[in-house]
ModelCIF file with pLDDT and N, C-alpha, C, O atoms, coordinates in Angstrom:
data_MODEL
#
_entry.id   MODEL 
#
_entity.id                         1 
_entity.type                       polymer 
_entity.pdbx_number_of_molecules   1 
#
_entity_poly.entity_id                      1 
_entity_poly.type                           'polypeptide(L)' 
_entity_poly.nstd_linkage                   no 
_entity_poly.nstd_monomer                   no 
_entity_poly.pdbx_seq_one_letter_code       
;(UNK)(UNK)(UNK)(UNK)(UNK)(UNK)(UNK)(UNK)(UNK)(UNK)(UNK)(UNK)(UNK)(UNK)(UNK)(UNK)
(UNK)(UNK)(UNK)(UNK)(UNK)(UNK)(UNK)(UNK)(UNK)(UNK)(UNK)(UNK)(UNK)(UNK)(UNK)(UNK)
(UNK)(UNK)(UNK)(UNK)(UNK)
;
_entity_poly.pdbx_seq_one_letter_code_can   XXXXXXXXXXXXXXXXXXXXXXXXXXXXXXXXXXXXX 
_entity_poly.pdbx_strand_id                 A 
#
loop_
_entity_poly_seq.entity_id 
_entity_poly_seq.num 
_entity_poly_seq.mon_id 
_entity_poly_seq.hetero 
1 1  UNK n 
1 2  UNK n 
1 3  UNK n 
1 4  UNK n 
1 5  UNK n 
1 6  UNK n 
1 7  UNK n 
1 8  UNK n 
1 9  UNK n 
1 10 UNK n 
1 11 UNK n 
1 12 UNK n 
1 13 UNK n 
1 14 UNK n 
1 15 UNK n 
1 16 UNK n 
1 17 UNK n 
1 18 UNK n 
1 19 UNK n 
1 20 UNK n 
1 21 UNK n 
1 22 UNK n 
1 23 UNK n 
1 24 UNK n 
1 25 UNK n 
1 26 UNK n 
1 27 UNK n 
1 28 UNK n 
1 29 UNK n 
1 30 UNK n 
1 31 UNK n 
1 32 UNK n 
1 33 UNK n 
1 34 UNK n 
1 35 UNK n 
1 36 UNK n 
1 37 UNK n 
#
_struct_asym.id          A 
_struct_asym.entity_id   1 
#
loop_
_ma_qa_metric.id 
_ma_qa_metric.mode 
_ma_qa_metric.name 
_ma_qa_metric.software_group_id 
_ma_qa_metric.type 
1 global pLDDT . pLDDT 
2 local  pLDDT . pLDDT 
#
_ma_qa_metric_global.metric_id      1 
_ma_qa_metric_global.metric_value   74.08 
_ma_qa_metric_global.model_id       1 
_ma_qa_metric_global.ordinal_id     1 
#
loop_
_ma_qa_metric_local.label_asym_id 
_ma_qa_metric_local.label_comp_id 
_ma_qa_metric_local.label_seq_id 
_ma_qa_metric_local.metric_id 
_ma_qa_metric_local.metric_value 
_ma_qa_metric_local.model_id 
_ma_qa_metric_local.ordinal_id 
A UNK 1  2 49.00 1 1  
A UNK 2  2 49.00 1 2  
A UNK 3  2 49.00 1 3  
A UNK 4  2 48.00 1 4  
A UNK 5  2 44.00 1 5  
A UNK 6  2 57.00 1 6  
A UNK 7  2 73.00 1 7  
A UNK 8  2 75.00 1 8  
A UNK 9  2 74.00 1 9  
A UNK 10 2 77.00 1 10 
A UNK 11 2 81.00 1 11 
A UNK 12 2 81.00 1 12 
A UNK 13 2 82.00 1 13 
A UNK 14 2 86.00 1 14 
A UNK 15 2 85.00 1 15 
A UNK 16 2 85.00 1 16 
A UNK 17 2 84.00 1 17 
A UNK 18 2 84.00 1 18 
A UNK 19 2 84.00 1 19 
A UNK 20 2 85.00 1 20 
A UNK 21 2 82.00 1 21 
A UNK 22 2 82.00 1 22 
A UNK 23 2 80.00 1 23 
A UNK 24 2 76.00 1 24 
A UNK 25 2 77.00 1 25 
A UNK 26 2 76.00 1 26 
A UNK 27 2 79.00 1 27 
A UNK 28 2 76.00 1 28 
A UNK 29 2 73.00 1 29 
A UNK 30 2 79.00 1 30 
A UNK 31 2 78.00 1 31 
A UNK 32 2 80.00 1 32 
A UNK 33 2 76.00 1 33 
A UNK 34 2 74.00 1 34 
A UNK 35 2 76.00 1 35 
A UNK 36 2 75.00 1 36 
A UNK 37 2 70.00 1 37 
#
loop_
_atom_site.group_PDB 
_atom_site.id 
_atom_site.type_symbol 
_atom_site.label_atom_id 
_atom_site.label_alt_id 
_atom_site.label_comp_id 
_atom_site.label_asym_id 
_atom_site.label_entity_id 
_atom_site.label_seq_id 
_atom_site.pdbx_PDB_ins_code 
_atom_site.Cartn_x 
_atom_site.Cartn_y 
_atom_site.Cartn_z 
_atom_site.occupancy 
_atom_site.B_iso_or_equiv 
_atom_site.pdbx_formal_charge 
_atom_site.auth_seq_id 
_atom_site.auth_comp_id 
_atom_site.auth_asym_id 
_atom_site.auth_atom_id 
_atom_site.pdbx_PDB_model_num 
ATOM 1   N N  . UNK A 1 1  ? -3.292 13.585 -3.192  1.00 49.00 ? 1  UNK A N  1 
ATOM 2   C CA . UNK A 1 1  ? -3.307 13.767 -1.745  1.00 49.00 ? 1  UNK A CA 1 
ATOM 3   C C  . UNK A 1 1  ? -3.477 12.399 -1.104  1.00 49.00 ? 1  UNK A C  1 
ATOM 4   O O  . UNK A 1 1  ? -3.408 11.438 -1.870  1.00 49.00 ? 1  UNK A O  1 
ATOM 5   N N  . UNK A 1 2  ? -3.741 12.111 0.505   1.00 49.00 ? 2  UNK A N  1 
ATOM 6   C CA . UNK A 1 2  ? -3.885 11.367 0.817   1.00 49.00 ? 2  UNK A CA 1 
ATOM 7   C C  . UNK A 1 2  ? -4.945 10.294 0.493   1.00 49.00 ? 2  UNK A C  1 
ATOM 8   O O  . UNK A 1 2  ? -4.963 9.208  1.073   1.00 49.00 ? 2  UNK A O  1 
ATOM 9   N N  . UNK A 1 3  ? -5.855 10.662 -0.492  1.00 49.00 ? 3  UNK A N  1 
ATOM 10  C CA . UNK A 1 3  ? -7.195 9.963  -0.254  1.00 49.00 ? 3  UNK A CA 1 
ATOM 11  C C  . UNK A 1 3  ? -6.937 9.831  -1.668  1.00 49.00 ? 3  UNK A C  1 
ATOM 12  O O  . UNK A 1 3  ? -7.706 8.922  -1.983  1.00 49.00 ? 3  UNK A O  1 
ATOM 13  N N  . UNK A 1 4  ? -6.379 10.153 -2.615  1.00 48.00 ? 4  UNK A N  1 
ATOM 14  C CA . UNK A 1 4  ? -6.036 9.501  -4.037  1.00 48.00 ? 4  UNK A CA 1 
ATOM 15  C C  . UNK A 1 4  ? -4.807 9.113  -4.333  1.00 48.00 ? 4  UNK A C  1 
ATOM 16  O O  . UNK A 1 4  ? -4.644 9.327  -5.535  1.00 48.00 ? 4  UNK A O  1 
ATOM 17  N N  . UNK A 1 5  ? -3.543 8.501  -3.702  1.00 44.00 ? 5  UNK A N  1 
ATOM 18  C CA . UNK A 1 5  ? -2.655 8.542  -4.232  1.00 44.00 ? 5  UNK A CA 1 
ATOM 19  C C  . UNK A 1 5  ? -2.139 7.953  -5.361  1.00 44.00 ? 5  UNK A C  1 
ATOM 20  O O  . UNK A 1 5  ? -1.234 8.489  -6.001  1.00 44.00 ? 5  UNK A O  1 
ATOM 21  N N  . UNK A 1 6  ? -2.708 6.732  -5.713  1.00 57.00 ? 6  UNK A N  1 
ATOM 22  C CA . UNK A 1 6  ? -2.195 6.392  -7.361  1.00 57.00 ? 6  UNK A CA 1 
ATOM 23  C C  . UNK A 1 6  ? -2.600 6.673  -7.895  1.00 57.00 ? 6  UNK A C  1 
ATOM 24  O O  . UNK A 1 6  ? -2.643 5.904  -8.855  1.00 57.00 ? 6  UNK A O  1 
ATOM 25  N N  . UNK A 1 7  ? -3.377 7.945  -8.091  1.00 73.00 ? 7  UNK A N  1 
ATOM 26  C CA . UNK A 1 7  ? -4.559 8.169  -9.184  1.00 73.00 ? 7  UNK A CA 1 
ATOM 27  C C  . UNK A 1 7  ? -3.891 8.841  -10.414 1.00 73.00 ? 7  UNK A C  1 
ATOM 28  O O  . UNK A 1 7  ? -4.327 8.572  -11.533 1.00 73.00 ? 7  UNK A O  1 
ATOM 29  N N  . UNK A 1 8  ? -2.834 9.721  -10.257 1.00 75.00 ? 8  UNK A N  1 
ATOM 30  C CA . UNK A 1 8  ? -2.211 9.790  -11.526 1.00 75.00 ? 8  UNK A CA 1 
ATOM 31  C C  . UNK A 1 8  ? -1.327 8.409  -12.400 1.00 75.00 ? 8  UNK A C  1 
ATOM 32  O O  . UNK A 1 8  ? -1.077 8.538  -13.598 1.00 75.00 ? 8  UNK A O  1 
ATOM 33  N N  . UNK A 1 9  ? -1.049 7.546  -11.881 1.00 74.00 ? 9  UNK A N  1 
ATOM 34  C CA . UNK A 1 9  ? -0.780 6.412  -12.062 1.00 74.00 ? 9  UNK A CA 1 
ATOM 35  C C  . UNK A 1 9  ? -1.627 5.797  -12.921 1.00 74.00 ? 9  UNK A C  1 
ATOM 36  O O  . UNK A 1 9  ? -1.577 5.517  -14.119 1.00 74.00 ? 9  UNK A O  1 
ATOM 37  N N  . UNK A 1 10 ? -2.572 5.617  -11.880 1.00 77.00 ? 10 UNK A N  1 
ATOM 38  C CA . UNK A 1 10 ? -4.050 4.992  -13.025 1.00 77.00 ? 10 UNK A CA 1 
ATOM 39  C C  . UNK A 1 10 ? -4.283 5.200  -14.063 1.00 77.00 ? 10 UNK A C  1 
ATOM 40  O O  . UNK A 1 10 ? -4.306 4.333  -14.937 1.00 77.00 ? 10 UNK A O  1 
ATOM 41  N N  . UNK A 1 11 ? -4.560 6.626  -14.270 1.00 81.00 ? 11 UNK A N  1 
ATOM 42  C CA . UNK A 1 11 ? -5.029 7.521  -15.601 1.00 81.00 ? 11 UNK A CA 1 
ATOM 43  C C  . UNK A 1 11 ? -4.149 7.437  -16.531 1.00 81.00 ? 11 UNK A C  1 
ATOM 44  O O  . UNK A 1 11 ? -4.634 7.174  -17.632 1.00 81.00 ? 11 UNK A O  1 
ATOM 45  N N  . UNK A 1 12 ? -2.685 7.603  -16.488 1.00 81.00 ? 12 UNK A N  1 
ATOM 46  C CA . UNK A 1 12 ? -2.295 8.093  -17.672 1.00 81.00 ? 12 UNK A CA 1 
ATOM 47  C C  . UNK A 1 12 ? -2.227 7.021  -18.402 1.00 81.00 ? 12 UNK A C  1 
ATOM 48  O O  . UNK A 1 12 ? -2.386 7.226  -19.605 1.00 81.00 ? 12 UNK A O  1 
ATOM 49  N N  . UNK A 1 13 ? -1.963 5.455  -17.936 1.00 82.00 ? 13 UNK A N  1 
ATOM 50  C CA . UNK A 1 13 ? -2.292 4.386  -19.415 1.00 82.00 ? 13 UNK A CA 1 
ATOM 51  C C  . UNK A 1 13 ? -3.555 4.650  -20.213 1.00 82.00 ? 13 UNK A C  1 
ATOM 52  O O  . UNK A 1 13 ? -3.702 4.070  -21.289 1.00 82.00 ? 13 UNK A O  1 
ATOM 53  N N  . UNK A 1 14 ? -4.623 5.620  -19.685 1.00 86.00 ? 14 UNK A N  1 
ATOM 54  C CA . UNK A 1 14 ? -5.511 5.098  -20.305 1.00 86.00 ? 14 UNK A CA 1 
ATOM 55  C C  . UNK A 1 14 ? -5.874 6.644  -21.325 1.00 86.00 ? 14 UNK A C  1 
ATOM 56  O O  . UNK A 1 14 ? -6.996 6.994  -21.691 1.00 86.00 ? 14 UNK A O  1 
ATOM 57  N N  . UNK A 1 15 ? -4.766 7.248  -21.562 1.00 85.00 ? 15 UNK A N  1 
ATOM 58  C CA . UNK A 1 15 ? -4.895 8.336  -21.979 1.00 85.00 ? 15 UNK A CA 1 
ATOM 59  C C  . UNK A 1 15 ? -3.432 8.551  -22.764 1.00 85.00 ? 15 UNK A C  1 
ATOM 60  O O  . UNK A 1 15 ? -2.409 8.125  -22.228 1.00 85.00 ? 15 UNK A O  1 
ATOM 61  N N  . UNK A 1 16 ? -3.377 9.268  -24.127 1.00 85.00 ? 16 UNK A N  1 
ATOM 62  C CA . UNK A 1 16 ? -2.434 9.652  -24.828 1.00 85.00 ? 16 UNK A CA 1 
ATOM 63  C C  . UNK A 1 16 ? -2.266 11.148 -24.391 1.00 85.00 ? 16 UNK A C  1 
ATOM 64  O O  . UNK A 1 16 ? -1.362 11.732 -24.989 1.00 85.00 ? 16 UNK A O  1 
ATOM 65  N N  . UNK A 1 17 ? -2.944 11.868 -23.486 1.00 84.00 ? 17 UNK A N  1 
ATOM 66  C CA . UNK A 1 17 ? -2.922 13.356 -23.028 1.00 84.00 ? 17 UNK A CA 1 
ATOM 67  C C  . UNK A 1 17 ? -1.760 13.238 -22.392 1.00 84.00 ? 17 UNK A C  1 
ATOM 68  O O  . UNK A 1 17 ? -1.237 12.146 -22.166 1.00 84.00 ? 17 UNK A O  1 
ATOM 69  N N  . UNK A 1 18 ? -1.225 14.459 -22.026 1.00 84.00 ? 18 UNK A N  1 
ATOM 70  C CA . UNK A 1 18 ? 0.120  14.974 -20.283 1.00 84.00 ? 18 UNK A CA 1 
ATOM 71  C C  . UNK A 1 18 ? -1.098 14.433 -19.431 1.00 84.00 ? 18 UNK A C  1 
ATOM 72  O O  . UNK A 1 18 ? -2.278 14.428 -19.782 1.00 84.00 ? 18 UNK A O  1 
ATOM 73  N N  . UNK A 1 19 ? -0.503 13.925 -18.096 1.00 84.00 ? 19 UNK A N  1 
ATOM 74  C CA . UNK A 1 19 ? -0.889 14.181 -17.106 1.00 84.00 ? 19 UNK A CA 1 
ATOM 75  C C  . UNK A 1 19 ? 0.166  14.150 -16.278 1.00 84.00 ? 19 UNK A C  1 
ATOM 76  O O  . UNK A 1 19 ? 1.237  13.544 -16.236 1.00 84.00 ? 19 UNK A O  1 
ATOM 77  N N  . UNK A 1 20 ? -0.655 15.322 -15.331 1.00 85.00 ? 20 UNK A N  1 
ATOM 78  C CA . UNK A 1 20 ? 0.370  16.181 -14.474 1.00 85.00 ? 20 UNK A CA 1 
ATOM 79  C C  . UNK A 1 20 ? -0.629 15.894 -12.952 1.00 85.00 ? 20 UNK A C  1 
ATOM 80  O O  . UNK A 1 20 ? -1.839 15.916 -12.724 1.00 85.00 ? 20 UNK A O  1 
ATOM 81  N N  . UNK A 1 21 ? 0.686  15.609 -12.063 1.00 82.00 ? 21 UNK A N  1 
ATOM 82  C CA . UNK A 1 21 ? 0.349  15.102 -11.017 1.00 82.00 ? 21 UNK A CA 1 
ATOM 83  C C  . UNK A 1 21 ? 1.184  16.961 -9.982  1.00 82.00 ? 21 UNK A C  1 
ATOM 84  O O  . UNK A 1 21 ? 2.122  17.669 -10.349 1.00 82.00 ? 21 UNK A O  1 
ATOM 85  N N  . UNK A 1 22 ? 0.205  17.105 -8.624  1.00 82.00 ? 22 UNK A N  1 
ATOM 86  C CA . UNK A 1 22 ? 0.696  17.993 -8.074  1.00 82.00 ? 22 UNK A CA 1 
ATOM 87  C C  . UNK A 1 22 ? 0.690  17.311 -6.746  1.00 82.00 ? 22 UNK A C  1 
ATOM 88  O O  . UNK A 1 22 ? -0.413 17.268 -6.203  1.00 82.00 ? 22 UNK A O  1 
ATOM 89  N N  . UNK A 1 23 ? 1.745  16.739 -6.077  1.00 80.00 ? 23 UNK A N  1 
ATOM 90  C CA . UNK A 1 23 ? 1.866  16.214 -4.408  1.00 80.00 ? 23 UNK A CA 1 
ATOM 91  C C  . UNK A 1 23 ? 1.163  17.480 -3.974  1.00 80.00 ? 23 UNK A C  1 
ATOM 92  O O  . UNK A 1 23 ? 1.248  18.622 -4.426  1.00 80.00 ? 23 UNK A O  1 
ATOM 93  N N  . UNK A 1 24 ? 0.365  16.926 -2.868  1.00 76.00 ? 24 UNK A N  1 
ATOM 94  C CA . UNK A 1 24 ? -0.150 17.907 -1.941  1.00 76.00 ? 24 UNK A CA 1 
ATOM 95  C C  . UNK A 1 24 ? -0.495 17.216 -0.222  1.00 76.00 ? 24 UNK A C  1 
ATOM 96  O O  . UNK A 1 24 ? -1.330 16.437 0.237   1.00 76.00 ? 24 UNK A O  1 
ATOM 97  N N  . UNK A 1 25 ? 0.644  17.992 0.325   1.00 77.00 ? 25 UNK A N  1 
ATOM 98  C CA . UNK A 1 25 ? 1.073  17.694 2.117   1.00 77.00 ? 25 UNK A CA 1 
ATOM 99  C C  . UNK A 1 25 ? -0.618 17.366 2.516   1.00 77.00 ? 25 UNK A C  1 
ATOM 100 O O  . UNK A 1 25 ? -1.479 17.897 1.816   1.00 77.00 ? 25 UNK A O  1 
ATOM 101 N N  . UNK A 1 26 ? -1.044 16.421 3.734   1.00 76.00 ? 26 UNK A N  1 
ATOM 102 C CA . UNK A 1 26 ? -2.220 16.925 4.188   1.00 76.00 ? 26 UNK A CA 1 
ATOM 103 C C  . UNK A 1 26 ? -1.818 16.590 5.888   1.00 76.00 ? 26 UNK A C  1 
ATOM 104 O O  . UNK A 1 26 ? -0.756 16.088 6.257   1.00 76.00 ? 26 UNK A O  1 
ATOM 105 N N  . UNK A 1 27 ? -2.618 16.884 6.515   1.00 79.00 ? 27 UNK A N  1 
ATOM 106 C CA . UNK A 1 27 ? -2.433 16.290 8.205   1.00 79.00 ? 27 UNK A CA 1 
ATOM 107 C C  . UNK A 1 27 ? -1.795 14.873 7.793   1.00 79.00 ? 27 UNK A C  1 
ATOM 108 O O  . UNK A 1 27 ? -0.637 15.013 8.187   1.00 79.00 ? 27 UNK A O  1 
ATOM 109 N N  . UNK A 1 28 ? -1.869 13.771 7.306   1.00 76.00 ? 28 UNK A N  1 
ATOM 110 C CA . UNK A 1 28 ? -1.889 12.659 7.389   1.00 76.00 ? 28 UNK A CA 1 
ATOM 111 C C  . UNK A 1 28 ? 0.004  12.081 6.237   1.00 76.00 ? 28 UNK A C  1 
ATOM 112 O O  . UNK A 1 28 ? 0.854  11.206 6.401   1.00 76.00 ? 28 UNK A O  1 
ATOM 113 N N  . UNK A 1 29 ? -0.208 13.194 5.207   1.00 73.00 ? 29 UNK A N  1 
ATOM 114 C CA . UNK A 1 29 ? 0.971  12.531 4.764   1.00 73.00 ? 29 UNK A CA 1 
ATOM 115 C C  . UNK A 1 29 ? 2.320  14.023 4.779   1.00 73.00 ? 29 UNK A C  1 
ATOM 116 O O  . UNK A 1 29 ? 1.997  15.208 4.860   1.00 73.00 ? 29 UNK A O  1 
ATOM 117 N N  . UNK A 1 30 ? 3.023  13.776 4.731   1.00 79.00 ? 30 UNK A N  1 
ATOM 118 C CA . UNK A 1 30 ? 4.321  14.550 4.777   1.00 79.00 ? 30 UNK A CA 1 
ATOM 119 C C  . UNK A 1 30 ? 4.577  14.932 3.048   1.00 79.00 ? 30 UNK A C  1 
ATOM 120 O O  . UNK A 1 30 ? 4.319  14.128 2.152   1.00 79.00 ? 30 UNK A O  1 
ATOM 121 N N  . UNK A 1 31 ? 5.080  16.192 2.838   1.00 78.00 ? 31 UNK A N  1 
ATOM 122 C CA . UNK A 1 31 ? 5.471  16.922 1.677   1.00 78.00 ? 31 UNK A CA 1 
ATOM 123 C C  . UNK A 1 31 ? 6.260  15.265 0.677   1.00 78.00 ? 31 UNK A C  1 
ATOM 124 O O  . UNK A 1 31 ? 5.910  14.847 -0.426  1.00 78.00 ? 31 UNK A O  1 
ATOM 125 N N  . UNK A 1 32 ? 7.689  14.522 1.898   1.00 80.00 ? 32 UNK A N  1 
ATOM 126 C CA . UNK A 1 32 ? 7.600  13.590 0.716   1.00 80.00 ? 32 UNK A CA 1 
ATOM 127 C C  . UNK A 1 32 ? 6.760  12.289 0.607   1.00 80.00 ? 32 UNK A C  1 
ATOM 128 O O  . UNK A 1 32 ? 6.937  11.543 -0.356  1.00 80.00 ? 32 UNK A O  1 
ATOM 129 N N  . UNK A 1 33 ? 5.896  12.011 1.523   1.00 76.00 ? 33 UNK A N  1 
ATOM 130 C CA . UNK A 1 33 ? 4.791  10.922 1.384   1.00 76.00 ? 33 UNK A CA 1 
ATOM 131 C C  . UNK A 1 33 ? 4.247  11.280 0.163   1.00 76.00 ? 33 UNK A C  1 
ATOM 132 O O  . UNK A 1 33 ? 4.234  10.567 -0.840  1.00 76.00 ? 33 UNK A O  1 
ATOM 133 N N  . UNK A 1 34 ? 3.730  12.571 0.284   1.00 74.00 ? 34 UNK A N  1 
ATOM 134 C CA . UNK A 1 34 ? 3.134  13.276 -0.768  1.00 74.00 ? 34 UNK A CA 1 
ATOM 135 C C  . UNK A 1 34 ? 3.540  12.840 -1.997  1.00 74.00 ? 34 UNK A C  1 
ATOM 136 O O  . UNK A 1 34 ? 3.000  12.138 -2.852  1.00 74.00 ? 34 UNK A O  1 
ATOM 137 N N  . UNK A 1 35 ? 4.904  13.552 -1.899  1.00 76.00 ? 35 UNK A N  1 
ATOM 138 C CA . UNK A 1 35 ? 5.825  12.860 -3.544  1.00 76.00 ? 35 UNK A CA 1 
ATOM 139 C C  . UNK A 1 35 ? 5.914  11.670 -3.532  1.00 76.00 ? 35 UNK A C  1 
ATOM 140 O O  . UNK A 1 35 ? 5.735  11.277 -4.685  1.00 76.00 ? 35 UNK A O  1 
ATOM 141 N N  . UNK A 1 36 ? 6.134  10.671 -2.714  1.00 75.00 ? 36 UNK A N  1 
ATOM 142 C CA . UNK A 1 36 ? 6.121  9.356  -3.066  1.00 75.00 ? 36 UNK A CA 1 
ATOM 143 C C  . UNK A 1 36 ? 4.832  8.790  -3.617  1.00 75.00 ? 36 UNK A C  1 
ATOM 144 O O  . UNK A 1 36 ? 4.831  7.664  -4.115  1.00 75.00 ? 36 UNK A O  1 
ATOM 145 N N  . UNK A 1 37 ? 3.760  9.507  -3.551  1.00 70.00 ? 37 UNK A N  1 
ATOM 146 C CA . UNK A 1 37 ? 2.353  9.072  -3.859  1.00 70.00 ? 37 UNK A CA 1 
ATOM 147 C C  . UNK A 1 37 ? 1.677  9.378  -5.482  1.00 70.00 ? 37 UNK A C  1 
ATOM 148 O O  . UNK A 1 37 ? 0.527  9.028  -5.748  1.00 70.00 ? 37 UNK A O  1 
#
């Protein structure tokens, strides 16, 4: 969301797990801000 957006970014170097990112719209960013994030 708006208040974490690279956070799936971050994590997955530091992990051999999936990580799965879900965009989520808020007042502040748009469905594709969202996805761009």
């Amino acid at each position: 969301d708006d208040s974490l957006p690279p956070l799936s970014a971050a994590i997955s170097p530091l992990t051999t797990r999936p990580v799965l990112a879900v965009p989520l719209p808020s007042a502040t960013l748009s469905p594709l801000q969202a996805l761009e994030a």
